[in-house]
C-alpha atoms as a PDB file:
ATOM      1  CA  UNK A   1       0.000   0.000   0.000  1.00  0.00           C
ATOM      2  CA  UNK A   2       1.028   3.592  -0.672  1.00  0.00           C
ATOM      3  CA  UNK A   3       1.901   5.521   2.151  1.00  0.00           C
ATOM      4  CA  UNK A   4      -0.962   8.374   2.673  1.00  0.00           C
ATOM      5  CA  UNK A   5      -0.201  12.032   0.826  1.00  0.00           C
ATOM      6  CA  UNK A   6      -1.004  15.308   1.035  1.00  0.00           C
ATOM      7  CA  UNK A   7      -0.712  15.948  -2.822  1.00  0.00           C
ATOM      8  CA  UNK A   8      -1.759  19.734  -1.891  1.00  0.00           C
ATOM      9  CA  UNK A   9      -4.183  22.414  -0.499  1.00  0.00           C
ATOM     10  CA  UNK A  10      -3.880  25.745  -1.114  1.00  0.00           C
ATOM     11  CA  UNK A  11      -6.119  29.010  -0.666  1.00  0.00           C
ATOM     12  CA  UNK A  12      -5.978  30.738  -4.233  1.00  0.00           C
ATOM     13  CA  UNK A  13      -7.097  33.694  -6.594  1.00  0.00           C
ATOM     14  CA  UNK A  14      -6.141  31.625  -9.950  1.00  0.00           C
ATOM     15  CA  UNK A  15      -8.801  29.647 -11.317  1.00  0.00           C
ATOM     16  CA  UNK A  16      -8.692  26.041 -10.327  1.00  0.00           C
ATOM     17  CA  UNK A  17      -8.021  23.296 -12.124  1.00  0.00           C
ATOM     18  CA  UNK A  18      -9.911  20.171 -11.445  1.00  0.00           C
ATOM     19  CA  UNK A  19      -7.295  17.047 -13.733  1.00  0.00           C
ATOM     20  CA  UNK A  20      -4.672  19.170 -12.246  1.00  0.00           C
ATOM     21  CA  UNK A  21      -5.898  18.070  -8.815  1.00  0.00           C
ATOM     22  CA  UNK A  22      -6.782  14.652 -10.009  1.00  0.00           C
ATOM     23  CA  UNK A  23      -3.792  13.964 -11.759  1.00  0.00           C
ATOM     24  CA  UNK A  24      -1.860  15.115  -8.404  1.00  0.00           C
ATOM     25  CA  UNK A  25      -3.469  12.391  -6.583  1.00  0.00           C
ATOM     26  CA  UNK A  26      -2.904   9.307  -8.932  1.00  0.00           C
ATOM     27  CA  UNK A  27      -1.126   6.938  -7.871  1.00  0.00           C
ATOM     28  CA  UNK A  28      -0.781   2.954  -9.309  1.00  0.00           C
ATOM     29  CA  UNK A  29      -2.489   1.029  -6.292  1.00  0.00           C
ATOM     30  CA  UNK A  30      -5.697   3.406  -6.743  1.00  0.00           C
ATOM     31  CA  UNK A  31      -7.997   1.734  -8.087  1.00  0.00           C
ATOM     32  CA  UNK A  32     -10.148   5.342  -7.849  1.00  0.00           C
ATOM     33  CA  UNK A  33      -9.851   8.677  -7.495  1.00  0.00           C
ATOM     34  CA  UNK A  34     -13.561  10.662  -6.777  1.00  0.00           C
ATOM     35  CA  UNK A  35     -13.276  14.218  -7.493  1.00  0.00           C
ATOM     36  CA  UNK A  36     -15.503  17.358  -6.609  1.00  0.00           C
ATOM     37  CA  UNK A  37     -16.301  20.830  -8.097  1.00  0.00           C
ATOM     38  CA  UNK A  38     -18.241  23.837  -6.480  1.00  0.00           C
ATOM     39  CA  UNK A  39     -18.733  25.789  -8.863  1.00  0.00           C
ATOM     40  CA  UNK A  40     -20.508  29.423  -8.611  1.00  0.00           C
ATOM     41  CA  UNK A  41     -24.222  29.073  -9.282  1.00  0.00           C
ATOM     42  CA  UNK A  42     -26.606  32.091 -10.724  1.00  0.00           C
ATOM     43  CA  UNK A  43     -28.940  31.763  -7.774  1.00  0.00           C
ATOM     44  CA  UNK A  44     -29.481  31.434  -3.941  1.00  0.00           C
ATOM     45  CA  UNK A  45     -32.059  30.751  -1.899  1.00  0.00           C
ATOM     46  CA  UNK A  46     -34.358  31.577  -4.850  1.00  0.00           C
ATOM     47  CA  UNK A  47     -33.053  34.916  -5.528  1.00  0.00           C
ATOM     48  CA  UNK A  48     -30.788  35.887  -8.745  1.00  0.00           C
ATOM     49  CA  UNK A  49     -27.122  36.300  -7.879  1.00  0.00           C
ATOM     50  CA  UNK A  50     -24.775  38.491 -10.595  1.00  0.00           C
ATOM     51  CA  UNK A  51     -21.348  38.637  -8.165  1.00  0.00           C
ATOM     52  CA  UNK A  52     -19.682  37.296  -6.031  1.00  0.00           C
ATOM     53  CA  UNK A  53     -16.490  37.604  -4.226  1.00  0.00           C
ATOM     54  CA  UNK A  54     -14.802  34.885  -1.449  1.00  0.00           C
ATOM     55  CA  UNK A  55     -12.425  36.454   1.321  1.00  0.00           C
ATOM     56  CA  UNK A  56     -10.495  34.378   2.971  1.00  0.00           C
ATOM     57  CA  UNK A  57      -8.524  35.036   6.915  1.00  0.00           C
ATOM     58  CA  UNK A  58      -5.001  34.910   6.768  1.00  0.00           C
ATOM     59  CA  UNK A  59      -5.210  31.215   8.284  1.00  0.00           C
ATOM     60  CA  UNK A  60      -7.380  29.740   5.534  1.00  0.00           C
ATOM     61  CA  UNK A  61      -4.664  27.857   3.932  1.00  0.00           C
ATOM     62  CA  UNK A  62      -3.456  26.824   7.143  1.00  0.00           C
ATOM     63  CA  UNK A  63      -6.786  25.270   7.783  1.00  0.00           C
ATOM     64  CA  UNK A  64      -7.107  24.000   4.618  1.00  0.00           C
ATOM     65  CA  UNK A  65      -3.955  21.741   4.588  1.00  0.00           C
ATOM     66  CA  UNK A  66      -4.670  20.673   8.495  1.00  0.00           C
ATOM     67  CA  UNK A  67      -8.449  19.414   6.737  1.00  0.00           C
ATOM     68  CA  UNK A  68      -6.452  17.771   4.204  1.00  0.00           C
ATOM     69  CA  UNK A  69      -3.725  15.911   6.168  1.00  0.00           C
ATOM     70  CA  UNK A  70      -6.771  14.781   8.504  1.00  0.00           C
ATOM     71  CA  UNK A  71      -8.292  13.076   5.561  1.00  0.00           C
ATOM     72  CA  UNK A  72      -5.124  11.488   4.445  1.00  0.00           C
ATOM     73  CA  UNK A  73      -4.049  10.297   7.750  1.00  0.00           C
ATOM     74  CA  UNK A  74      -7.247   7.691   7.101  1.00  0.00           C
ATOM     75  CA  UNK A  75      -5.290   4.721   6.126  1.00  0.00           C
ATOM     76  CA  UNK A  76      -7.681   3.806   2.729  1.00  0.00           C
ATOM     77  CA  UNK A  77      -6.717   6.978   1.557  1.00  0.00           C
ATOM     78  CA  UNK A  78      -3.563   7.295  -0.424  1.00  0.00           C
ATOM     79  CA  UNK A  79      -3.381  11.052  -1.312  1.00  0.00           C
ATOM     80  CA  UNK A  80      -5.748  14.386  -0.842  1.00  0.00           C
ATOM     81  CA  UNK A  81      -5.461  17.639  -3.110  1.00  0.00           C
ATOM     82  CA  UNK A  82      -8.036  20.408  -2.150  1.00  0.00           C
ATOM     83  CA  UNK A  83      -7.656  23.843  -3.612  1.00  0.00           C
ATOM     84  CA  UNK A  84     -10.103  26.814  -2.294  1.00  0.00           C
ATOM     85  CA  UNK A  85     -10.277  30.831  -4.459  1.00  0.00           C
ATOM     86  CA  UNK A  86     -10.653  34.139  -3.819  1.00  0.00           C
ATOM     87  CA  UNK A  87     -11.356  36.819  -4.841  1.00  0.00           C
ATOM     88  CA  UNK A  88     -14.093  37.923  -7.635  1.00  0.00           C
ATOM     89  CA  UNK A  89     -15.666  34.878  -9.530  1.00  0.00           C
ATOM     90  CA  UNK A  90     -18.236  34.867 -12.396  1.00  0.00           C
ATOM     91  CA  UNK A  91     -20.876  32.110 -12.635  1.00  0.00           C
ATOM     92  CA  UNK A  92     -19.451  28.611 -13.395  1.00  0.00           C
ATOM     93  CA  UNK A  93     -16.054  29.314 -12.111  1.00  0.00           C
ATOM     94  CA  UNK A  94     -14.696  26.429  -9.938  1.00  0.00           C
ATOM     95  CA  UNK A  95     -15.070  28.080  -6.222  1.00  0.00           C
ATOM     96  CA  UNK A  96     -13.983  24.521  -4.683  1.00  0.00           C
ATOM     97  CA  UNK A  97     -11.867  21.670  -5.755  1.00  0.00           C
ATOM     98  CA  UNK A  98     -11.148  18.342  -4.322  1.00  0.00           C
ATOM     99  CA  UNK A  99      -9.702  14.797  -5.248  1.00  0.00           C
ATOM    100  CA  UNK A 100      -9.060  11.714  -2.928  1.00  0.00           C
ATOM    101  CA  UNK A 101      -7.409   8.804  -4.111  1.00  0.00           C
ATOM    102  CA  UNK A 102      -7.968   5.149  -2.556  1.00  0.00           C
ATOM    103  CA  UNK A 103      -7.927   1.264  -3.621  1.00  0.00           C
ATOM    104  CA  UNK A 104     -11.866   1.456  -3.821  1.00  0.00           C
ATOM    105  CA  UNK A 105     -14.481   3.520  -4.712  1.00  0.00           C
ATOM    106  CA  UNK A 106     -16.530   3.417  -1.520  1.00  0.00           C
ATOM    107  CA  UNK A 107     -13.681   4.427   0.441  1.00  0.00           C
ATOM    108  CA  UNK A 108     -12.808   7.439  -2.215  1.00  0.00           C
ATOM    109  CA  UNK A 109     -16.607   8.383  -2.184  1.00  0.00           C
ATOM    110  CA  UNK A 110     -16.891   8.601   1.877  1.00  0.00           C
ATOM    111  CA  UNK A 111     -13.311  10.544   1.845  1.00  0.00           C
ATOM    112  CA  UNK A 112     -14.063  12.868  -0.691  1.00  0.00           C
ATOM    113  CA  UNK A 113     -17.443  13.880   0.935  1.00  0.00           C
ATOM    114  CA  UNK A 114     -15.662  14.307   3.901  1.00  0.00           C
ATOM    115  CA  UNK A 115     -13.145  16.262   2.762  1.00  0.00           C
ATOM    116  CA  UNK A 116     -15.404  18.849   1.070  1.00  0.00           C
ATOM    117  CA  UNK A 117     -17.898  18.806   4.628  1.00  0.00           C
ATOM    118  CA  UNK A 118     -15.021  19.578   6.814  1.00  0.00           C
ATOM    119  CA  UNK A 119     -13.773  22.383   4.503  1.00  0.00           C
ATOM    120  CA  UNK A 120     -16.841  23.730   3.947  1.00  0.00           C
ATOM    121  CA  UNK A 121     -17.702  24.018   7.550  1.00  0.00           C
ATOM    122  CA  UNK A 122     -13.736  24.553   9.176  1.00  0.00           C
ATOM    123  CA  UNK A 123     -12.533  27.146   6.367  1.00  0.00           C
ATOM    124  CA  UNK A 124     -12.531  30.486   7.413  1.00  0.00           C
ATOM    125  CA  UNK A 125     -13.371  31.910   4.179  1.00  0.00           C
ATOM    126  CA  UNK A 126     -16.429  34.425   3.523  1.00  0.00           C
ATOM    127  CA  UNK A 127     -18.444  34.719   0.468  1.00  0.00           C
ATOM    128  CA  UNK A 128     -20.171  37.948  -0.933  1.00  0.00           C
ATOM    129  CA  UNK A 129     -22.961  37.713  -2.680  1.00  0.00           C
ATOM    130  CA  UNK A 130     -24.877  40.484  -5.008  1.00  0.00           C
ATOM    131  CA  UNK A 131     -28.314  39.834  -5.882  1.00  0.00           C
ATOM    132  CA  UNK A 132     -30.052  41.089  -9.468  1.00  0.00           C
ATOM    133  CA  UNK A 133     -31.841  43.327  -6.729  1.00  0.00           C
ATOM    134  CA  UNK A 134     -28.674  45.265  -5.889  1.00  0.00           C
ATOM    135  CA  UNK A 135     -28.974  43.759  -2.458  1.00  0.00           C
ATOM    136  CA  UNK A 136     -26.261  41.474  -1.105  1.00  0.00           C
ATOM    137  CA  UNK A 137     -24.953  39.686   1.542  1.00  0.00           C
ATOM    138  CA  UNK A 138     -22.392  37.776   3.658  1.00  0.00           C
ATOM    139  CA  UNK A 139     -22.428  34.036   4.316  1.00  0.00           C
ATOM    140  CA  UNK A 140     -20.433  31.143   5.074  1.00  0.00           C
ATOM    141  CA  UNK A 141     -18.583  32.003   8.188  1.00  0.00           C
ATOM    142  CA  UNK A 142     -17.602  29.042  10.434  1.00  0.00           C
END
């Protein structure tokens, strides 16, 4: 068995590049890698969104890379790339990107879901959002 990897996580404001984090985590014993995209929808909560911008705290990458390295300390999993932006983002840019590599596709399944919960609820990273309305507002904090 491979030993466990932290292929990489970083907190970004280039666009993200989902093979790029797949292709980080191959490796010859997986037998799958399960990837995820979040990618910036045109609504919320029923209402019409036209911008929106992610800040992230000076620890976000920090807390990113501890998320990751928790994931790959799980002994099915062989290596763990997550990648978060900021910044300004249009609709259908990639706000989230993970990949998980294991021997089996249940284990690369539960690890990639629980790589993307953790983030999503640990990171300290803040999204803006602007309505069609010209309202906006603030979510995401942990």
């Amino acid at each position: 068995m491979t030993a466990p990897t932290v292929a990489f996580g970083e907190v970004t404001e280039r666009p993200l590049d989902l093979a790029a984090h797949e292709g980080a985590v191959a490796d010859r014993a997986a037998g799958a890698v399960v990837s995820f995209q979040g990618v910036v929808r045109d609504h919320d909560h029923g209402r019409a969104v036209v911008a929106l911008t992610y800040e992230g705290h000076p620890s976000a990458e920090r807390v990113l890379r501890e998320v990751a390295a928790e994931i790959a300390d799980d002994p099915e999993v062989y290596a763990v790339a997550v990648s978060h932006r900021v910044g300004p983002l249009e609709i259908g840019d990639a706000a989230l990107v993970a990949a998980v590599s294991t021997a089996h596709r249940a284990a690369a399944f539960a690890a990639c879901a629980r790589l993307v919960d953790e983030v999503k609820a640990r990171l300290p990273i803040w999204k803006r959002q602007v309505f069609a309305d010209g309202t906006e507002e603030w979510v995401n904090c942990p």
